[in-house]
N, C-alpha and C. Protein backbone atom coordinates (compact mmCIF):
# COMPACT_ATOMS: atom_id res chain seq x y z
N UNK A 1 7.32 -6.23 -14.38
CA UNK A 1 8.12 -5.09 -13.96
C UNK A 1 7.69 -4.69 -12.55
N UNK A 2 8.86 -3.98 -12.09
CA UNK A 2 8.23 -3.53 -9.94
C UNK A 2 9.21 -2.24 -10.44
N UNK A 3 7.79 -1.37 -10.04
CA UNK A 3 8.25 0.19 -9.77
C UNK A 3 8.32 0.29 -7.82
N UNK A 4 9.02 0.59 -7.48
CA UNK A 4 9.38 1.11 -5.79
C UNK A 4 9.48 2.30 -5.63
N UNK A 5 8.68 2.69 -4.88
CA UNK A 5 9.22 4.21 -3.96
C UNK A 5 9.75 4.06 -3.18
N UNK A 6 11.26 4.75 -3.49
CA UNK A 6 12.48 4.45 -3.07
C UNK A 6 12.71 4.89 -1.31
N UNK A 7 12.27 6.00 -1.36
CA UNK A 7 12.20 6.58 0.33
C UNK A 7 11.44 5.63 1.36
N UNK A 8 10.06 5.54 0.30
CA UNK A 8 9.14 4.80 1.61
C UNK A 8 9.48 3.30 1.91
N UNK A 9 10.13 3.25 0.64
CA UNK A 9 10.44 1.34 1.50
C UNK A 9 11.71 1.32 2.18
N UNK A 10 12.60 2.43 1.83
CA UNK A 10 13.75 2.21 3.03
C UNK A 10 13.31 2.97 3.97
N UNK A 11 12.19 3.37 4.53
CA UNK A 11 11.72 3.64 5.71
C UNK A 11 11.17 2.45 6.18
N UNK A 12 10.64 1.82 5.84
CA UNK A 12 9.57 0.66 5.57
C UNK A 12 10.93 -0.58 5.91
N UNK A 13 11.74 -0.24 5.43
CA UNK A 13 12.77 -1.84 5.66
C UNK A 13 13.48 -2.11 7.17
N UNK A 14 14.06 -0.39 7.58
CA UNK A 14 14.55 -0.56 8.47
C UNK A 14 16.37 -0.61 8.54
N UNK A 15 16.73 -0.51 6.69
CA UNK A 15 17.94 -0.91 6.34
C UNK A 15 18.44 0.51 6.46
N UNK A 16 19.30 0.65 7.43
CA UNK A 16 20.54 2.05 6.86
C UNK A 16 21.94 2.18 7.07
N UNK A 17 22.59 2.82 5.98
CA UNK A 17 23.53 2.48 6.24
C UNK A 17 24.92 3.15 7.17
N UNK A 18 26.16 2.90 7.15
CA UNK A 18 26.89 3.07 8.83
C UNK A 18 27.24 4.58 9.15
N UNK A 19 27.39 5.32 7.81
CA UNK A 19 27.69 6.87 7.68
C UNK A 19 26.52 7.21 8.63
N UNK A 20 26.47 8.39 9.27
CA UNK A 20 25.92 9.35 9.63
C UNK A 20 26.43 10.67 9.24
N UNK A 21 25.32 11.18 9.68
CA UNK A 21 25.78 12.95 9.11
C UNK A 21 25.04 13.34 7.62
N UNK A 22 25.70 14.11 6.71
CA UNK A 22 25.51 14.47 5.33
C UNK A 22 25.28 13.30 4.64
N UNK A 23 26.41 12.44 5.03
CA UNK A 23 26.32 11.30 3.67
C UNK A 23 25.30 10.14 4.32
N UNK A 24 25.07 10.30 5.25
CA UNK A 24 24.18 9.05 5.77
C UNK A 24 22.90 8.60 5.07
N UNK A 25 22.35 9.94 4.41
CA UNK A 25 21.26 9.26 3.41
C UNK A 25 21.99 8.71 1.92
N UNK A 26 23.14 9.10 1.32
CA UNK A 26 23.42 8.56 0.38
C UNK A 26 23.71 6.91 0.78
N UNK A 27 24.54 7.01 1.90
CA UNK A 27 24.85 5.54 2.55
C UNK A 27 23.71 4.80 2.33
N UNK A 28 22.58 4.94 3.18
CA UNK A 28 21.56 4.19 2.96
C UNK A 28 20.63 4.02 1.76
N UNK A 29 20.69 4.82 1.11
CA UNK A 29 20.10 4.44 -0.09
C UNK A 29 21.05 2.98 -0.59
N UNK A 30 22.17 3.36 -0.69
CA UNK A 30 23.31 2.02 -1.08
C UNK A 30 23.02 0.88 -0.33
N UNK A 31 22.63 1.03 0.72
CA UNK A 31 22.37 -0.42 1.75
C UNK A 31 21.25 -0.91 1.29
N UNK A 32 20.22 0.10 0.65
CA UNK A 32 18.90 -0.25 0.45
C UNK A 32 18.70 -1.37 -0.97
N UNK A 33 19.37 -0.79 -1.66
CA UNK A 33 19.87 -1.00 -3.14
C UNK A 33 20.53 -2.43 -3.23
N UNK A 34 21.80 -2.71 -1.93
CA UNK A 34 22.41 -3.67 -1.91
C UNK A 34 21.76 -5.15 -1.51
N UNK A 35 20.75 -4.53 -0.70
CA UNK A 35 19.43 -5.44 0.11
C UNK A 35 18.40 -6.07 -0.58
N UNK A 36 18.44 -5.32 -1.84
CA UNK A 36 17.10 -5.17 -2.45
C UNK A 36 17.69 -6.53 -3.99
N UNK A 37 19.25 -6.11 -3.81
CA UNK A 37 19.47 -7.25 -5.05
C UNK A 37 19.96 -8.40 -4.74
N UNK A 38 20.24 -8.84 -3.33
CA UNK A 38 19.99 -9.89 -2.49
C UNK A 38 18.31 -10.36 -2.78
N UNK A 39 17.77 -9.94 -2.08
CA UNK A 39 15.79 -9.86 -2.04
C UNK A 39 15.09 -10.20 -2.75
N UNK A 40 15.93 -9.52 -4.67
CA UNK A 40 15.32 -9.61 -5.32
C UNK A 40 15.93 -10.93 -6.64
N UNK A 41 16.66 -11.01 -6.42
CA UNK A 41 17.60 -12.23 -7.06
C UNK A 41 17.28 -11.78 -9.03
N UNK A 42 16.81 -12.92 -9.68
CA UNK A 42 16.47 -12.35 -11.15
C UNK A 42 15.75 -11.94 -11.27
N UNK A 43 14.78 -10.84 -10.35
CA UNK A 43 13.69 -10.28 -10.24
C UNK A 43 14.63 -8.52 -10.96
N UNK A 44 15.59 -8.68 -10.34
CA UNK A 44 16.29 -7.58 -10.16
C UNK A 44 16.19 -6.49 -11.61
N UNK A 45 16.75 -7.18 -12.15
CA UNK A 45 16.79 -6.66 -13.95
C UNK A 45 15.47 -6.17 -14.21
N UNK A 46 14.16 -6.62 -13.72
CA UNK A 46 12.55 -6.01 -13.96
C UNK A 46 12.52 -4.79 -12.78
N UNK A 47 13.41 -4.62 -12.42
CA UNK A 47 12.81 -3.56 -11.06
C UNK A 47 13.26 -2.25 -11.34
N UNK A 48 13.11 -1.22 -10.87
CA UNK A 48 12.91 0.10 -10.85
C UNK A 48 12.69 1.22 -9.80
N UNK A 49 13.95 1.56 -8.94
CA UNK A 49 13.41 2.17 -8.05
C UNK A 49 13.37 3.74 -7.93
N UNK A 50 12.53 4.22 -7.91
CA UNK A 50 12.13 5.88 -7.64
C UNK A 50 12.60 6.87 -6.35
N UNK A 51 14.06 7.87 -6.19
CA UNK A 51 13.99 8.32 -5.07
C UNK A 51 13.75 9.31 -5.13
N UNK A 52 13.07 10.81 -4.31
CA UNK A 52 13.13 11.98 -4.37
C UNK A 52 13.90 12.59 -4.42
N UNK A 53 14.00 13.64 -5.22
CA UNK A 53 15.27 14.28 -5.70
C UNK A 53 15.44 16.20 -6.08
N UNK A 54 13.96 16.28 -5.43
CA UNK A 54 13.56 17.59 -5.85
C UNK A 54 15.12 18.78 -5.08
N UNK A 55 15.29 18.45 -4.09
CA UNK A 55 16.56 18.98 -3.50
C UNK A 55 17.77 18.17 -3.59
N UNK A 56 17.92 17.75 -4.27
CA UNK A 56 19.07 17.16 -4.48
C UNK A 56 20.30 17.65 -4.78
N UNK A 57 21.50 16.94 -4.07
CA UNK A 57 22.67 18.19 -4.61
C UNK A 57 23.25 18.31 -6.02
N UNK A 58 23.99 18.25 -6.23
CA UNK A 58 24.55 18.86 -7.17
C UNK A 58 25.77 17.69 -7.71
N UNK A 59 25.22 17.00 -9.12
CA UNK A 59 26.32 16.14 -9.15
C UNK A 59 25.71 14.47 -9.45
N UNK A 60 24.13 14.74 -8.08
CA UNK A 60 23.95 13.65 -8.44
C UNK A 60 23.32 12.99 -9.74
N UNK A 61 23.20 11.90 -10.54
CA UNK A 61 22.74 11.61 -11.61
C UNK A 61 21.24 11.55 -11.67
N UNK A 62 20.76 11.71 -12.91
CA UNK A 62 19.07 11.24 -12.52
C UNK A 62 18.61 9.90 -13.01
N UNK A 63 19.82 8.74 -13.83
CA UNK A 63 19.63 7.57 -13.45
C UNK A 63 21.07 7.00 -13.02
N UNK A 64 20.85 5.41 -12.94
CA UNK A 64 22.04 4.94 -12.93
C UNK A 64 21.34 3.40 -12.70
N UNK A 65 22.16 2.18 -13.06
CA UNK A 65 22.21 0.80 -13.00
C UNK A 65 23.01 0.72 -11.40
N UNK A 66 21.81 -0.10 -10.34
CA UNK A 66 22.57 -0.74 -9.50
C UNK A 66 22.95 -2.04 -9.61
N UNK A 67 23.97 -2.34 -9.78
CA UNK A 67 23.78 -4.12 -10.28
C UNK A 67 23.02 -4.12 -11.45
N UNK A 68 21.99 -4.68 -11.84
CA UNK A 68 20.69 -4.69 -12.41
C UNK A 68 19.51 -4.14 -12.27
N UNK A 69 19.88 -3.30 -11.28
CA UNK A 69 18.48 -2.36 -10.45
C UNK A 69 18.17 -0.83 -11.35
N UNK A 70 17.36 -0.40 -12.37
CA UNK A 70 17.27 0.92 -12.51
C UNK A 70 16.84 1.51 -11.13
N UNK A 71 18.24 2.76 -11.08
CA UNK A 71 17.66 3.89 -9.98
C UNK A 71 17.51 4.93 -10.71
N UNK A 72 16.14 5.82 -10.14
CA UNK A 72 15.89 6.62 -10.85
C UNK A 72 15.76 7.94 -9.90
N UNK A 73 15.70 9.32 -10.54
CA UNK A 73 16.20 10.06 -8.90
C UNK A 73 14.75 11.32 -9.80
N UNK A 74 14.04 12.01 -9.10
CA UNK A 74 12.75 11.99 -9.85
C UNK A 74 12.97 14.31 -9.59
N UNK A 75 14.67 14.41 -10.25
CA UNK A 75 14.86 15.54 -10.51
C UNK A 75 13.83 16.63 -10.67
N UNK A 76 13.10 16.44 -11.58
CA UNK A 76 12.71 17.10 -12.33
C UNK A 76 11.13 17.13 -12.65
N UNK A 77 10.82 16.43 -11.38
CA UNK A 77 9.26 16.01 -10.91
C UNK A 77 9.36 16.76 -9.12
N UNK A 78 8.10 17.06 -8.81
CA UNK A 78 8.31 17.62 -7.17
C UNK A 78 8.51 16.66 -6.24
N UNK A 79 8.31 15.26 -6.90
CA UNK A 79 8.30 14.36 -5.88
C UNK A 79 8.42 12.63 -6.35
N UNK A 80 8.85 12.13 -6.03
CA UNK A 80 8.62 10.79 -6.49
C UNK A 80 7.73 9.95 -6.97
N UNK A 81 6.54 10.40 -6.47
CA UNK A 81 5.10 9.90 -6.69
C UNK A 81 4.63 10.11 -7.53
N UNK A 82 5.17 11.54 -7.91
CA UNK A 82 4.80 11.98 -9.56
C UNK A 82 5.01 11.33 -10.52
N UNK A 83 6.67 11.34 -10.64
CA UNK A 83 7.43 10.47 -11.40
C UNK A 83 6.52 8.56 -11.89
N UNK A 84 6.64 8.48 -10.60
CA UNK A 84 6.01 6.77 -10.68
C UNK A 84 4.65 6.95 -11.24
N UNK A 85 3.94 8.07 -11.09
CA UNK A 85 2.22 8.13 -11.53
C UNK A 85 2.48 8.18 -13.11
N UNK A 86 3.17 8.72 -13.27
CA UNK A 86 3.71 8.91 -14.88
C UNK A 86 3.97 7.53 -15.40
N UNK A 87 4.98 7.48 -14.69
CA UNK A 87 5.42 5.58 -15.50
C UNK A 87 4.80 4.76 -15.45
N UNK A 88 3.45 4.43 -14.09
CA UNK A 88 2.50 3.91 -14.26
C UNK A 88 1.71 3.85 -15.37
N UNK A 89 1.52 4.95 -15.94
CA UNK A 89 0.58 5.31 -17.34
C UNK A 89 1.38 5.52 -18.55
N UNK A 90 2.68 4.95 -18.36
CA UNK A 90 3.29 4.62 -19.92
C UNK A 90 3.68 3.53 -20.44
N UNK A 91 3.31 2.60 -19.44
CA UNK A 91 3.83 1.07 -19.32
C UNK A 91 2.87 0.07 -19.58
N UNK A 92 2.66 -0.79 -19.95
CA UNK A 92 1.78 -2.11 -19.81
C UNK A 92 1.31 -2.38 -18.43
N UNK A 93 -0.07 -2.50 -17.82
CA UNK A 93 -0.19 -3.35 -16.42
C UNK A 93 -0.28 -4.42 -16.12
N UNK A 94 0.12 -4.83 -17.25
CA UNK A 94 0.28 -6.39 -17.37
C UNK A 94 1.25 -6.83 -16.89
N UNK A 95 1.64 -7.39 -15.26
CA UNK A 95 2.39 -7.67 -14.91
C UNK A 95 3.30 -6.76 -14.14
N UNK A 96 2.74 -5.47 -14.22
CA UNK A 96 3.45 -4.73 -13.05
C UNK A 96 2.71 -4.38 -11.71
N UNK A 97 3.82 -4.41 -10.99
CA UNK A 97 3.61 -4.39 -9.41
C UNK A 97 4.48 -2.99 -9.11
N UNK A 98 3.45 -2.53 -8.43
CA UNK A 98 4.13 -1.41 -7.75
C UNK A 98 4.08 -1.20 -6.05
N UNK A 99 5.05 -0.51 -5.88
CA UNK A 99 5.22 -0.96 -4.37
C UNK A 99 5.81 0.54 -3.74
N UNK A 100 4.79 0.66 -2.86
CA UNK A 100 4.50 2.13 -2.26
C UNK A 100 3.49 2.09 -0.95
N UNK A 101 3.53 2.91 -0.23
CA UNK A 101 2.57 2.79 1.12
C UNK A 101 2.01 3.49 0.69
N UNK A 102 2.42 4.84 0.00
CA UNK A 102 1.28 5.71 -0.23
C UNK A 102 -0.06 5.78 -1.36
N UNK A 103 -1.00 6.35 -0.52
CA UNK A 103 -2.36 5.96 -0.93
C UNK A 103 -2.33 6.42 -2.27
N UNK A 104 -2.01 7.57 -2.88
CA UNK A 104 -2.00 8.47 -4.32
C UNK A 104 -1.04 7.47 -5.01
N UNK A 105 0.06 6.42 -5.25
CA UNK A 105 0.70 6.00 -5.99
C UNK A 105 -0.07 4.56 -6.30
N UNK A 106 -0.59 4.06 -4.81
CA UNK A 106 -1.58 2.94 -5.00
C UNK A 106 -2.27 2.95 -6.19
N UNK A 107 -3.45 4.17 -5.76
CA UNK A 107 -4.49 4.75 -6.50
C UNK A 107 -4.55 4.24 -8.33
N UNK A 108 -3.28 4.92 -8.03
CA UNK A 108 -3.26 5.19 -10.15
C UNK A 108 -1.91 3.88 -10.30
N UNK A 109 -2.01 3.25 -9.64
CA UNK A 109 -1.69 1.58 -10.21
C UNK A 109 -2.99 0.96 -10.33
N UNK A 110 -3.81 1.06 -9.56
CA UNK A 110 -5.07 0.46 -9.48
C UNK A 110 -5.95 0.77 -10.44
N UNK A 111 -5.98 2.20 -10.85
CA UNK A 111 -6.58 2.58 -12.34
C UNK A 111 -6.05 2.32 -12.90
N UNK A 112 -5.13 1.60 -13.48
CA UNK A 112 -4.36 0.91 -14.30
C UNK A 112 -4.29 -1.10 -14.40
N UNK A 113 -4.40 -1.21 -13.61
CA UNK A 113 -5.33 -2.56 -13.58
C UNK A 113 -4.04 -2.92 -12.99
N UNK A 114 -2.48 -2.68 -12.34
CA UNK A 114 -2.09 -2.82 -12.13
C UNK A 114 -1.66 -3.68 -10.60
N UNK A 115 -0.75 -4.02 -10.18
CA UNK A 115 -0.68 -4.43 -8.90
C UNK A 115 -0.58 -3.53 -7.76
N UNK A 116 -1.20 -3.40 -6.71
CA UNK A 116 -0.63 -1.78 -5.33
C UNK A 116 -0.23 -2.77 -4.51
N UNK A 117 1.09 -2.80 -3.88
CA UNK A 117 1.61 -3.18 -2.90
C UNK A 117 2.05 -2.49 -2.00
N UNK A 118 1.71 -2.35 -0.72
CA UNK A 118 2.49 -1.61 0.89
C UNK A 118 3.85 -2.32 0.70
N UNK A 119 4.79 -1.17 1.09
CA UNK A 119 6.06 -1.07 1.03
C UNK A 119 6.34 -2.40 2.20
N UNK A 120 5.62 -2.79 3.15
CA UNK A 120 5.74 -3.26 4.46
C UNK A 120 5.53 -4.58 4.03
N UNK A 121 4.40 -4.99 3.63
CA UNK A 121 4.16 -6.25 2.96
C UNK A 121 4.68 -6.57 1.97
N UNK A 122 5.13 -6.26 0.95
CA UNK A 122 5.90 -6.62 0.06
C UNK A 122 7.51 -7.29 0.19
N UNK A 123 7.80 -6.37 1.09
CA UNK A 123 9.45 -6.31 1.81
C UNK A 123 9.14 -7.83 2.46
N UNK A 124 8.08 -8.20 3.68
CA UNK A 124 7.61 -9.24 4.54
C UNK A 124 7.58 -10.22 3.58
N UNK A 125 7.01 -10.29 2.28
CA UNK A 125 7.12 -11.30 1.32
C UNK A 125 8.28 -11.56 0.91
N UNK A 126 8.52 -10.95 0.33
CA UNK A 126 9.85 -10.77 -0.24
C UNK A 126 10.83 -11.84 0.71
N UNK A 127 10.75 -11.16 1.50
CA UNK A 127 12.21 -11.88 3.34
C UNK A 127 11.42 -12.86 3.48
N UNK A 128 10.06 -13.52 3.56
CA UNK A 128 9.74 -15.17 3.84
C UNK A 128 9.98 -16.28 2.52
N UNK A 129 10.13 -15.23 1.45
CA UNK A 129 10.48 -15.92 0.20
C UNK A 129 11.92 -16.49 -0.39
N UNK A 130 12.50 -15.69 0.61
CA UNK A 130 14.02 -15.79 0.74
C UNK A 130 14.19 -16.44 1.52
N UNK A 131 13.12 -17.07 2.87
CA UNK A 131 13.88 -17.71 3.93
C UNK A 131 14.11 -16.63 5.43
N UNK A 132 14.41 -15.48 4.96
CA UNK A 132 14.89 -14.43 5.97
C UNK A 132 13.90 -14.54 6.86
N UNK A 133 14.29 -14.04 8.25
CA UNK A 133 13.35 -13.59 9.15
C UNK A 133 12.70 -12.60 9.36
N UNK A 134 11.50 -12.15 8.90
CA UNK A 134 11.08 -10.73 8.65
C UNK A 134 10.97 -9.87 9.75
N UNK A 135 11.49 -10.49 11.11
CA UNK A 135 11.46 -9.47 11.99
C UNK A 135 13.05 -9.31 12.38
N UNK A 136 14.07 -9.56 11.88
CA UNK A 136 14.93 -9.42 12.33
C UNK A 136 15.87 -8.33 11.66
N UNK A 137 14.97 -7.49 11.42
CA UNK A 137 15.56 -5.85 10.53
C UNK A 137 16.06 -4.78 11.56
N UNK A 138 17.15 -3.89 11.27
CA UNK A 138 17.52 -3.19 11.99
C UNK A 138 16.03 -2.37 12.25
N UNK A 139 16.56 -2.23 13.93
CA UNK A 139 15.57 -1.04 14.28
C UNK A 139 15.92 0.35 14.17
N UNK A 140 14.95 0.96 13.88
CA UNK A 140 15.15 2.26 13.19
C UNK A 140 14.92 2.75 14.45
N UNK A 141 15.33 3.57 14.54
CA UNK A 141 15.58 5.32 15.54
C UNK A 141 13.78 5.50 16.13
N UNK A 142 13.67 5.63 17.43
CA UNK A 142 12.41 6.23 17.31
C UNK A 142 11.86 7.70 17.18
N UNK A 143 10.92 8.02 17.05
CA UNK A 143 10.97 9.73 17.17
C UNK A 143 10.87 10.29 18.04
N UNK A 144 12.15 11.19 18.56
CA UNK A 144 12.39 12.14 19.11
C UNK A 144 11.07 12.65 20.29
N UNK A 145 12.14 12.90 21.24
CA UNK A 145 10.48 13.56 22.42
C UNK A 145 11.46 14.81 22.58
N UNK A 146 10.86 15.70 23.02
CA UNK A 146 11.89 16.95 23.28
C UNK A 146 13.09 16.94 24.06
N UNK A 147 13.63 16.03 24.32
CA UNK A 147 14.47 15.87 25.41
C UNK A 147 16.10 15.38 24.36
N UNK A 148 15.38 14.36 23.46
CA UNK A 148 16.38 13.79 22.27
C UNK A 148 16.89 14.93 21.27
N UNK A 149 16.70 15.78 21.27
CA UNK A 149 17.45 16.52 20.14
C UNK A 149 18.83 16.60 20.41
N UNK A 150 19.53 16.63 21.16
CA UNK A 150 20.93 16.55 21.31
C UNK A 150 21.61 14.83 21.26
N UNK A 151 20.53 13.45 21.69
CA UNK A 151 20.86 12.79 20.85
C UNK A 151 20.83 12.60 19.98
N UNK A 152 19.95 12.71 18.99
CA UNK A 152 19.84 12.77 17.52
C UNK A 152 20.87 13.33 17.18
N UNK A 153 20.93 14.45 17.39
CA UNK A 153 22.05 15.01 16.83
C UNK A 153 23.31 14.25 16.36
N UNK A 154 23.66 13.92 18.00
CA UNK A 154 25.20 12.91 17.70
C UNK A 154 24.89 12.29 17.12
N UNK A 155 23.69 11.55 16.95
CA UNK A 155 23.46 10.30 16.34
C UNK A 155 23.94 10.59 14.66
N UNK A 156 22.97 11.69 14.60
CA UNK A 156 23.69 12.27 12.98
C UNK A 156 24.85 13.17 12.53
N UNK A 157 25.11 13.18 13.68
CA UNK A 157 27.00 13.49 13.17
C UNK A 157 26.81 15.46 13.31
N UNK A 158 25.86 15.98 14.10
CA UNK A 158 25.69 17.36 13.51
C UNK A 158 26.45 18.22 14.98
């Protein structure tokens, strides 16, 4: 089984999708999702991905089947990490890999005898395992110097 934290590896991938504005994070989650069952081929059906959801609007579900992908939206937890620390410790570690940059989700895979994978390396495996070129991912936006806030802006539709 592969638990993912859903935010940090589509930060981590570089994948987003063409909406901007409001819907631009729903967009990309979908690009992420769509990428991921390319990536992941019959891996897919074992996977599980975790997004934050503590503000979430109104409407959205707290699971759903992408393809074969459980998405899971972590409502009713403060944060995603929670969620996954939980499922970490209800599951077998026999054979699960979890895949997260952050150090606290690592952690308690690792007390679990489990697998910790960086969102960065995993993705890099993943794309040389496929053949893909692991550097040829959209480039993401850089951060802002005080001068960019009015591009950003357009950039996000505001």
């Amino acid at each position: 089984m592969i638990i993912i934290d859903g935010y940090n590896l589509l930060h981590a991938s570089g994948v987003f999708g063409d909406e901007r504005g409001p819907l631009g994070l729903e967009h990309s989650r979908q690009a992420l999702l769509n990428h991921l069952v390319k990536l992941l081929g019959p891996d897919a059906n074992q996977t599980i991905i975790v997004f934050d959801a503590a503000e979430a609007p109104e409407g959205l579900p707290a699971r759903y089947l992408h393809e074969s992908i459980q998405v899971l939206f972590a409502r009713d937890y403060p944060d995603a990490d929670t969620l996954i620390e939980e499922m970490v410790e209800e599951v077998s570690p026999s054979g699960l890999v979890v895949v997260s940059s952050d150090r606290r989700v690592q952690a308690a895979a690792r007390r679990r005898r489990a697998v910790a994978v960086n969102s960065e390396d995993w993705l890099a495996e993943r794309r040389r395992a496929r053949g893909e070129d692991t550097c040829s991912k959209e480039i993401k936006p850089t951060d802002p110097g005080p001068g960019d806030v009015e591009a950003w802006k357009r950039y996000f539709g505001f």
